[in-house]
Each structure stands twice: as C-alpha cells, then as structure tokens.
N, C-alpha and C. Protein backbone atom coordinates (compact mmCIF):
# COMPACT_ATOMS: atom_id res chain seq x y z
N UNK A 1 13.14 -10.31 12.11
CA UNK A 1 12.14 -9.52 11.43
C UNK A 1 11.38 -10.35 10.41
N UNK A 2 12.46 -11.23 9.60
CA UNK A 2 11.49 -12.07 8.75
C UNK A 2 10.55 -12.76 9.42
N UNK A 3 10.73 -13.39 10.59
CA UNK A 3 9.85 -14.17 11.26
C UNK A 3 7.96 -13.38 11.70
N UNK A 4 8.52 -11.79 12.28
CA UNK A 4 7.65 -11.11 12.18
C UNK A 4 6.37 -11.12 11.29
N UNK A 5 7.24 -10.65 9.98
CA UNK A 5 6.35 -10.36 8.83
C UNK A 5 5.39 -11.34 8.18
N UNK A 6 6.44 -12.97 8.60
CA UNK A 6 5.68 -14.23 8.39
C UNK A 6 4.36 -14.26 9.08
N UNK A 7 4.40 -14.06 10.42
CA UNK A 7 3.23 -14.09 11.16
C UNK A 7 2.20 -12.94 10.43
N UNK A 8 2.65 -11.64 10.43
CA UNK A 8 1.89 -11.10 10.05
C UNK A 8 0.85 -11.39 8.81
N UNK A 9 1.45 -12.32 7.36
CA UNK A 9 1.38 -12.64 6.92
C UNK A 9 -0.05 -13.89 7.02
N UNK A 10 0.11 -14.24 8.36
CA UNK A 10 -0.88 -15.39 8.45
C UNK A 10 -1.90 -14.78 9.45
N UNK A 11 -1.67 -13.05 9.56
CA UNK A 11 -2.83 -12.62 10.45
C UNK A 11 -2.48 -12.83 11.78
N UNK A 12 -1.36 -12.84 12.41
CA UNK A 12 -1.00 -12.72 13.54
C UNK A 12 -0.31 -11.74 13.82
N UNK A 13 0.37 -11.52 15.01
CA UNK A 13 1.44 -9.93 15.22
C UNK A 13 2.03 -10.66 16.49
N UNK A 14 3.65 -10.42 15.74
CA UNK A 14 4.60 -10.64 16.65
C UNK A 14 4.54 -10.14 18.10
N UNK A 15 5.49 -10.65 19.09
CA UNK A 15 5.13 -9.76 20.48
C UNK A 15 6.09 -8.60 20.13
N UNK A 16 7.40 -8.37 19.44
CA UNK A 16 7.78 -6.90 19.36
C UNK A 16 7.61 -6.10 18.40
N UNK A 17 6.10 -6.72 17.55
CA UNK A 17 5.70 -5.63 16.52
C UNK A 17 4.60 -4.57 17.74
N UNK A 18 4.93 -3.17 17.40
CA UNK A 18 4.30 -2.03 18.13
C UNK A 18 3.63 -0.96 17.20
N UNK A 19 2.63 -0.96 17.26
CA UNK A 19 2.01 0.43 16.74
C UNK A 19 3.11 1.52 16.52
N UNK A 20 3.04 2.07 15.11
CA UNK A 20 3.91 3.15 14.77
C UNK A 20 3.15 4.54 15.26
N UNK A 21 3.60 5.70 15.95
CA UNK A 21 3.04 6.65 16.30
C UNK A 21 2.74 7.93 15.39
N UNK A 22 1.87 8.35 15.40
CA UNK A 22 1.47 8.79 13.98
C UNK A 22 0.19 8.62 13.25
N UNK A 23 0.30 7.04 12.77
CA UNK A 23 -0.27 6.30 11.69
C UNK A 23 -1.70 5.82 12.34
N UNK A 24 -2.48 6.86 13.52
CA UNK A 24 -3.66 6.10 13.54
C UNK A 24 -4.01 4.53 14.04
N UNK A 25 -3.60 4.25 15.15
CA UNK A 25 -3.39 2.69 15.82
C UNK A 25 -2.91 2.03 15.51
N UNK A 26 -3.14 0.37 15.23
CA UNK A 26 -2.97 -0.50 14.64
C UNK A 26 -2.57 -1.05 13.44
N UNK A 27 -2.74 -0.09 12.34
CA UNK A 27 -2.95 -0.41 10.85
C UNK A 27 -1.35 -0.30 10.48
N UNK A 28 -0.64 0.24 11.33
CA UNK A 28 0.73 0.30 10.41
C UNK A 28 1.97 0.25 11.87
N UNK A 29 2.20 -0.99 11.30
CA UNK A 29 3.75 -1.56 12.73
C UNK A 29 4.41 -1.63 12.59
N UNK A 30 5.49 -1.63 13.75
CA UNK A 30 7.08 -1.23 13.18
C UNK A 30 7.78 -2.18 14.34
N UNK A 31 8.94 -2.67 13.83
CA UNK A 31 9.57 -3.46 13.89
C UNK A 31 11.01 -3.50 14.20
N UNK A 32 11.79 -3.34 16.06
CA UNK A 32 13.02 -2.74 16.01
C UNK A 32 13.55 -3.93 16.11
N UNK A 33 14.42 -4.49 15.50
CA UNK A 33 15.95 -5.01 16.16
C UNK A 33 17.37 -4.71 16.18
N UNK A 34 18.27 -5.22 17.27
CA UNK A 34 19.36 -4.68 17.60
C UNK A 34 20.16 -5.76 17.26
N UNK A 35 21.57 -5.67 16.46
CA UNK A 35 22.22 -6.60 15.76
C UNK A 35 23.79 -5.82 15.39
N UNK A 36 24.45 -6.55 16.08
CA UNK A 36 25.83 -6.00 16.27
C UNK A 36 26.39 -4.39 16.72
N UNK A 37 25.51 -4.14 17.60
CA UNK A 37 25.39 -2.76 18.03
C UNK A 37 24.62 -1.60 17.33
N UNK A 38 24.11 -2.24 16.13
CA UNK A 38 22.98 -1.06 15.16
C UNK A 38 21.82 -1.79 15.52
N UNK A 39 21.18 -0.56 14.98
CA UNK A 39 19.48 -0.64 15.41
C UNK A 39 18.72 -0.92 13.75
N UNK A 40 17.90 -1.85 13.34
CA UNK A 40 17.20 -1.89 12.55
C UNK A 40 15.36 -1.87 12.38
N UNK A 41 15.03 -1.05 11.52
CA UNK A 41 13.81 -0.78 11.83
C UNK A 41 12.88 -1.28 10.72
N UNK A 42 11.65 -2.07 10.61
CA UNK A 42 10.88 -2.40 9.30
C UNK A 42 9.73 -2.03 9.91
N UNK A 43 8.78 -1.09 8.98
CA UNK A 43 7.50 -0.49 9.30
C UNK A 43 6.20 -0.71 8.33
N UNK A 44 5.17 -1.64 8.83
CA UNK A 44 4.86 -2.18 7.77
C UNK A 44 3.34 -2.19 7.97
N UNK A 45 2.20 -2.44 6.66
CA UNK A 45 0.59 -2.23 7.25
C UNK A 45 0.32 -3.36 7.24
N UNK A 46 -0.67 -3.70 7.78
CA UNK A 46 -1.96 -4.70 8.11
C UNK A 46 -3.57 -4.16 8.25
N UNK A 47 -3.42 -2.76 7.92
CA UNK A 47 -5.05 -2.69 7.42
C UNK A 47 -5.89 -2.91 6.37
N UNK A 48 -4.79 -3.83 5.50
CA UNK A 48 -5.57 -3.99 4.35
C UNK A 48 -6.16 -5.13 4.52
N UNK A 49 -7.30 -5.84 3.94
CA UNK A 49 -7.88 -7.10 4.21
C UNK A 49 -7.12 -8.44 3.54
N UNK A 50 -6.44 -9.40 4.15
CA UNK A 50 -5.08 -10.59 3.10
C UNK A 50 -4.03 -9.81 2.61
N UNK A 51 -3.65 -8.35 3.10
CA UNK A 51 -2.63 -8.07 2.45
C UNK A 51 -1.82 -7.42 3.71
N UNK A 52 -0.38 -8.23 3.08
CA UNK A 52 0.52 -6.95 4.58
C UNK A 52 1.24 -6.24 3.40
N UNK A 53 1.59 -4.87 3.57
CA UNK A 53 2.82 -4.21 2.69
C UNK A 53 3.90 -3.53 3.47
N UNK A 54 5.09 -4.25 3.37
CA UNK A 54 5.99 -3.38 4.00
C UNK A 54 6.46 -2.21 3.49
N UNK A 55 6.27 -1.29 3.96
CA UNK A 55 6.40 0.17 3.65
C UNK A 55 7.75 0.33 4.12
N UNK A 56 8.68 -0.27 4.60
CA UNK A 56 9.91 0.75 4.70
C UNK A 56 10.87 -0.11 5.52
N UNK A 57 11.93 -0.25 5.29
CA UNK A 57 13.08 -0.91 6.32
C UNK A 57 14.63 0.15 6.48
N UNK A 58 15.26 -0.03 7.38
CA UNK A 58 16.26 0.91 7.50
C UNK A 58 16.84 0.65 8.24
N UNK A 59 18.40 1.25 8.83
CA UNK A 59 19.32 1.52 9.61
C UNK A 59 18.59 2.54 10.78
N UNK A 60 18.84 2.41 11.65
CA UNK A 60 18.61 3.76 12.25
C UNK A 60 19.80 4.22 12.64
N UNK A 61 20.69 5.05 12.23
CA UNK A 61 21.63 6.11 12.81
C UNK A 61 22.21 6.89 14.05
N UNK A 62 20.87 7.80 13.62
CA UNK A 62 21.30 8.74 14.80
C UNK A 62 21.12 8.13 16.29
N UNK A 63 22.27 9.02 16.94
CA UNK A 63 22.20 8.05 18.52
C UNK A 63 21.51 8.66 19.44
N UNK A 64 20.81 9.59 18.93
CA UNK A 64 20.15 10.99 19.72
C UNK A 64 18.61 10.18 19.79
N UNK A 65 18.44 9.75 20.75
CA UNK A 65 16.93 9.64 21.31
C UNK A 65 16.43 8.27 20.08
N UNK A 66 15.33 7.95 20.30
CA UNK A 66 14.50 7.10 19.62
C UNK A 66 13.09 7.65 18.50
N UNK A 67 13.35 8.45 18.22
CA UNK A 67 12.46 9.48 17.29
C UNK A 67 12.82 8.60 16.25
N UNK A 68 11.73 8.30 15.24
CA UNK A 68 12.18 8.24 13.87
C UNK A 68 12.37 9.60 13.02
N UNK A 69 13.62 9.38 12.23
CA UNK A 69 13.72 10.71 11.27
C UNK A 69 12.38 11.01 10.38
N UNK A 70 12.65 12.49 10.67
CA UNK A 70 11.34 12.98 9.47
C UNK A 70 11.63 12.54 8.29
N UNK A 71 12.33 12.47 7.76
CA UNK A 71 12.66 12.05 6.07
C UNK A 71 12.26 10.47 6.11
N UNK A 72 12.19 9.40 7.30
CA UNK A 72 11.85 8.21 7.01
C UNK A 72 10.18 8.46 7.36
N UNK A 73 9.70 9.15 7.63
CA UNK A 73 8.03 9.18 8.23
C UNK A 73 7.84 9.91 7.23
N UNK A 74 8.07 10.74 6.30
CA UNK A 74 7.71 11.05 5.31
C UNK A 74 7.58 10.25 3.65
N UNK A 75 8.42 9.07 3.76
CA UNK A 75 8.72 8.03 2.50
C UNK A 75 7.60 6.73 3.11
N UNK A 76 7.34 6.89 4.69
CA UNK A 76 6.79 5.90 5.02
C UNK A 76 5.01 6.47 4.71
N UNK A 77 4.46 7.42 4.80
CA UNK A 77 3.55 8.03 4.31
C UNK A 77 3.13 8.17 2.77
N UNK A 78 4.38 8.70 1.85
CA UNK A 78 3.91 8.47 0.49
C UNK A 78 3.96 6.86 0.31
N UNK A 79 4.56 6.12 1.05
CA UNK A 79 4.65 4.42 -0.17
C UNK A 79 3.24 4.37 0.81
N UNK A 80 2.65 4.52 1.93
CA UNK A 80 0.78 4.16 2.63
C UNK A 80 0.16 4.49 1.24
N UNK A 81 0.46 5.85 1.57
CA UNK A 81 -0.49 6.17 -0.02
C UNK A 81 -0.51 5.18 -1.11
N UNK A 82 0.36 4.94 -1.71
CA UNK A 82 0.58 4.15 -2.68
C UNK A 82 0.03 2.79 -2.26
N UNK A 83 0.36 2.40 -1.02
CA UNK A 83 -0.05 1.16 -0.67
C UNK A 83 -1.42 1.20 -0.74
N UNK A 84 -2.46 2.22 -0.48
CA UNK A 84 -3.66 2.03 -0.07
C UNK A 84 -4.49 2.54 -1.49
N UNK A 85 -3.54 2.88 -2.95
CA UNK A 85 -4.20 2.96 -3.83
C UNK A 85 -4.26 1.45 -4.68
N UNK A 86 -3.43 0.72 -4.02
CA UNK A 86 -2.70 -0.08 -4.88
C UNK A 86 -3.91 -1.17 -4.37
N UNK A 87 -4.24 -1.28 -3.24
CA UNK A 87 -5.16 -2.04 -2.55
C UNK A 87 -6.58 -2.35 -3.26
N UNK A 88 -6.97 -0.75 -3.05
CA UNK A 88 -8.48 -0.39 -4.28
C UNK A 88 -8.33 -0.77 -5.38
N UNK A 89 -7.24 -0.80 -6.14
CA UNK A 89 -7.22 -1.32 -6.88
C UNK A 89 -7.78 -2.89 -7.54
N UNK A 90 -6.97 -3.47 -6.70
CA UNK A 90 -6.93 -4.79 -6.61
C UNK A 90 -8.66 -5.46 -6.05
N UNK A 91 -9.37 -4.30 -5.24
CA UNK A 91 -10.32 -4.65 -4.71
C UNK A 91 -11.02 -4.33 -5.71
N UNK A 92 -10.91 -3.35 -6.64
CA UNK A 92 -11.90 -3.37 -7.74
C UNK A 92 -11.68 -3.87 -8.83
N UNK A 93 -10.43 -4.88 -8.42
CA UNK A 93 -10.82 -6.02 -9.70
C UNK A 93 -10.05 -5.62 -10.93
C-alpha cells in the first residue's frame, strides 16, 4: 500500500488502486490487500491538484460479501469534506 500511495504521490495510480463506488469516478481510490488471511483497505483522493489525502485505512472484518461497512463510507465522506475544505484553503492562500 505504501508503494501505492508513493506513486500516487508522483501522479501516477497503482494497477490495484480502483475507483471507490460511490465517490463519483476517479477522484477517490481504494486500496485492498490481503496479508496473513485479513483483508486491508486504504481509501484515498487524488482530485485535488499536488495533493493526495488519505481519507481512511482499516481492517476489513466482516466475512459476509465485499461491501464496505456503512460506518467506514460514512467517516470516509466527512474526512472528503474536510479534505476538500482544507484544499480551498490552501488554494486561497
């Protein structure tokens, strides 16, 4: 995953970063790997212009299907927000 975020970092996208479903295309990717029988997930934007923000990393749990939990798509939505005030910000100096 670190390797991921590096690229992203230099404006590239890994081959197993995938559009998060939801979030409007491209602008916000997520990131699975599998590591000693758990699943780990980092979900992160690239619509900002020189900026990536990772919005969220986790365990995934449940063994029921590949859904992300509502309670993580909901923390991953308020920190966008935040991410995309935090952005304007910075763009206005």
């Amino acid at each position: 995953m670190g390797f991921a975020l590096y690229l992203a970092q230099c404006g590239e996208k890994h081959d197993s970063a995938k559009p998060l479903r939801g979030f409007g295309g491209t602008g916000v990717l997520e990131l699975v790997e599998d590591h000693d029988g758990d699943t780990y997930r980092a979900v992160y934007a690239v619509r900002f212009v020189g900026r990536v923000y990772v919005l969220h990393t986790f365990q995934k749990k449940s063994k029921k299907g590949i859904a992300t939990p509502r309670r993580d798509l909901d923390l991953i939505r308020q920190r966008l927000r935040i991410a995309e005030v935090d952005d304007r910000n910075h763009r206005a100096g």
